[in-house]
C-alpha atoms as a PDB file:
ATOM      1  CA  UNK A   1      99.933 119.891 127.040  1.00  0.00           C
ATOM      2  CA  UNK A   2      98.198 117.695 124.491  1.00  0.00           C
ATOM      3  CA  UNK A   3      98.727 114.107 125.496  1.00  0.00           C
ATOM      4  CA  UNK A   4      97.577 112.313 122.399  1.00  0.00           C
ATOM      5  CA  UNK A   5     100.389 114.218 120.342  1.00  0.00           C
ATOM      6  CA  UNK A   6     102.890 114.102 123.361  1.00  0.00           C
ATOM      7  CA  UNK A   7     101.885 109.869 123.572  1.00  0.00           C
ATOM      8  CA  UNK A   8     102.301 109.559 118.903  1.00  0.00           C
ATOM      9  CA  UNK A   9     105.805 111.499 119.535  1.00  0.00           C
ATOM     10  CA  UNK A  10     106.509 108.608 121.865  1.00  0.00           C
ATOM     11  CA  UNK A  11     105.283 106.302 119.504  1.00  0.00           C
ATOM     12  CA  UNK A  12     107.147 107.805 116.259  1.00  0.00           C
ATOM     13  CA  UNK A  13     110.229 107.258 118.239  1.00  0.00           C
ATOM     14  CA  UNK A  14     110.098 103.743 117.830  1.00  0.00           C
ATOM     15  CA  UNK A  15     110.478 104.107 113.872  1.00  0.00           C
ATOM     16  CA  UNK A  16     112.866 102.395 112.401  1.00  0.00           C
ATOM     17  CA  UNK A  17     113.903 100.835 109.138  1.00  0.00           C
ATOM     18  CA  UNK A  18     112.949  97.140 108.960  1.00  0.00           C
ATOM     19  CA  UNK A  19     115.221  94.550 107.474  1.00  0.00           C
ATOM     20  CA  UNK A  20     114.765  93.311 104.053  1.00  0.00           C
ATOM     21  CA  UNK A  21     114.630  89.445 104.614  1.00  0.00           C
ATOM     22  CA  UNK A  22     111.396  90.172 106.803  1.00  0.00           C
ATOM     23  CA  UNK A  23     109.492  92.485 104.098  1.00  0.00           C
ATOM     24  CA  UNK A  24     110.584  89.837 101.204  1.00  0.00           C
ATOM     25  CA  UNK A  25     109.071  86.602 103.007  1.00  0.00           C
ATOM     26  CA  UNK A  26     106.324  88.374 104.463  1.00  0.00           C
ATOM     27  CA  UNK A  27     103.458  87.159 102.376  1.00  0.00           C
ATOM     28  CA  UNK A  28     104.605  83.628 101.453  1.00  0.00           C
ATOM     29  CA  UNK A  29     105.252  83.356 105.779  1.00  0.00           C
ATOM     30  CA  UNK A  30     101.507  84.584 106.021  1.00  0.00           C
ATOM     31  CA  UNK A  31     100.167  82.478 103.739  1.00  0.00           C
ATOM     32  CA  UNK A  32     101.782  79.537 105.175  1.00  0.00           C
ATOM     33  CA  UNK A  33     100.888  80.534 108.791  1.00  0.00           C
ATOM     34  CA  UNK A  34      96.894  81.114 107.414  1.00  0.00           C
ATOM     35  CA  UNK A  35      96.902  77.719 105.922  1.00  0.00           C
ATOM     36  CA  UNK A  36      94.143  75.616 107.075  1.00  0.00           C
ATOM     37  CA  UNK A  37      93.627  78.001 109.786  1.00  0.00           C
ATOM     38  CA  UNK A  38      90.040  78.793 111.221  1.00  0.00           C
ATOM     39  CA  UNK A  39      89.346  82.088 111.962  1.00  0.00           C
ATOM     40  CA  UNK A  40      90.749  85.540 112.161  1.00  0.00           C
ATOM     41  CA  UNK A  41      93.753  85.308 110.189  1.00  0.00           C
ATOM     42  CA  UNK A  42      97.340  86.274 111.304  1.00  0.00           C
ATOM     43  CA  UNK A  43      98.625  89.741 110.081  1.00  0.00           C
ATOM     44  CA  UNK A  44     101.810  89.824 110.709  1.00  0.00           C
ATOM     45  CA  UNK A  45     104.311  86.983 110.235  1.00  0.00           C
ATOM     46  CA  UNK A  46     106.504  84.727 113.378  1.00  0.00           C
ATOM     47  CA  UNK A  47     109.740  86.566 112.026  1.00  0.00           C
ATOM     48  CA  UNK A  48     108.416  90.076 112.412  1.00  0.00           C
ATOM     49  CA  UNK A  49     107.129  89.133 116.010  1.00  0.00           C
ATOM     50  CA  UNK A  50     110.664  88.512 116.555  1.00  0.00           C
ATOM     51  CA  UNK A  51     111.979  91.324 115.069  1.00  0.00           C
ATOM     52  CA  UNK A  52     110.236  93.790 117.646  1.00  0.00           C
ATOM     53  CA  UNK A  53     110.708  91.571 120.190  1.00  0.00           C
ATOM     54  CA  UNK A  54     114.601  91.710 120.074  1.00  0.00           C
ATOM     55  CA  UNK A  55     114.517  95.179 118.893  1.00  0.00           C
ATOM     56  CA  UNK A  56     112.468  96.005 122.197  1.00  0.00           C
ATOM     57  CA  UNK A  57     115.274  94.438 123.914  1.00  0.00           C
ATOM     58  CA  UNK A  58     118.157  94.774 122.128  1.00  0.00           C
ATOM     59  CA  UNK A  59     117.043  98.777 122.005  1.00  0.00           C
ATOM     60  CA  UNK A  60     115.523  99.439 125.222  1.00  0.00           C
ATOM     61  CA  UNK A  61     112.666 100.423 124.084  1.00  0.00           C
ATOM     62  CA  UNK A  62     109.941 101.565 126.432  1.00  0.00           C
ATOM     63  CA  UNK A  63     106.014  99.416 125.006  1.00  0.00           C
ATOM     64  CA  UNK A  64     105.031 103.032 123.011  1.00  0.00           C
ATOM     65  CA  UNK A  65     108.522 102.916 121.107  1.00  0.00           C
ATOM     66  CA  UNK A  66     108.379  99.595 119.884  1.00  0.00           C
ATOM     67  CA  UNK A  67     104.548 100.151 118.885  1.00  0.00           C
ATOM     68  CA  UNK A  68     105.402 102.582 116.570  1.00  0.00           C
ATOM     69  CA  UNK A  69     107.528 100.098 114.877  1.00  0.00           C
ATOM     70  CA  UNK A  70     104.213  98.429 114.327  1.00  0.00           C
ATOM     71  CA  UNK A  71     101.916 100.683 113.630  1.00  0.00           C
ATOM     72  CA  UNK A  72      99.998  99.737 110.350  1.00  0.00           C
ATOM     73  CA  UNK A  73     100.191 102.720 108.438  1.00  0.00           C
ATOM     74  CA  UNK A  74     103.740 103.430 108.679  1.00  0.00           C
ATOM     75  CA  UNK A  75     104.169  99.380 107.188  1.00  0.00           C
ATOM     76  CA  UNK A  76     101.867  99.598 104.253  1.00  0.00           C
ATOM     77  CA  UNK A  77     103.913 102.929 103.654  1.00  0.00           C
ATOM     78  CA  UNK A  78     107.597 100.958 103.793  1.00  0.00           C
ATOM     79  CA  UNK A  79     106.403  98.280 101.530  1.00  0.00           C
ATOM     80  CA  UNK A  80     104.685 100.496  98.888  1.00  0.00           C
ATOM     81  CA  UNK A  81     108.327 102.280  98.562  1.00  0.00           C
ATOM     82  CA  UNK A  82     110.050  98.800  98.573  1.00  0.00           C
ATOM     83  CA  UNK A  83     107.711  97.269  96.049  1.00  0.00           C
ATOM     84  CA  UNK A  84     108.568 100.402  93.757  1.00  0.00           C
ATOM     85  CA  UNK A  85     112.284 100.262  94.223  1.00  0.00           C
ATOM     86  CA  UNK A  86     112.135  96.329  93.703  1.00  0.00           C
ATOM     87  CA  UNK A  87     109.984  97.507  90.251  1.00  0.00           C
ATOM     88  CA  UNK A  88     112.378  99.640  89.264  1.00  0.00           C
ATOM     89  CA  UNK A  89     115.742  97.486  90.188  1.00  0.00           C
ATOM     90  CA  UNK A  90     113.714  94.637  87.585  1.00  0.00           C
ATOM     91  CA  UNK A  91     113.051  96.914  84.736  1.00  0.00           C
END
């Protein structure tokens, strides 16, 4: 058995579609959070901390589930498609 594509199935289970609010106020709750700060900035904003956090419980998710709610990749990849379906909703 391979474990590391046995433990990313685990982790792709955990996929799910995030709500809008989050994605819109994402970089002005960022910005806000970063302000003044010293340091590594913050990535990712209070509200989305939240959001896995009740979706880990609400959901039952096991830790590997709800991290591949998280995972990086799989973000930048949601908001590209948002940011061209808020583009094309303007035009």
């Amino acid at each position: 058995m391979k474990w590391s594509a046995y433990n990313q199935s685990l982790v792709r289970r955990g996929e799910i579609l995030l709500g809008f609010d989050v994605i819109n106020n994402w970089d002005t709750e960022i910005k806000e959070m970063n302000k003044d700060k010293i340091g590594e900035p913050f990535h990712y904003p209070d509200t989305f901390l939240l959001l896995l956090g009740y979706a880990k419980a609400y959901f039952h998710l096991p830790y590997r589930q709800t991290e591949g709610i998280a995972q990086e990749d799989m973000l930048k990849e949601r908001f590209h498609q948002y940011h061209i379906i808020l583009q094309l909703t303007e035009e």
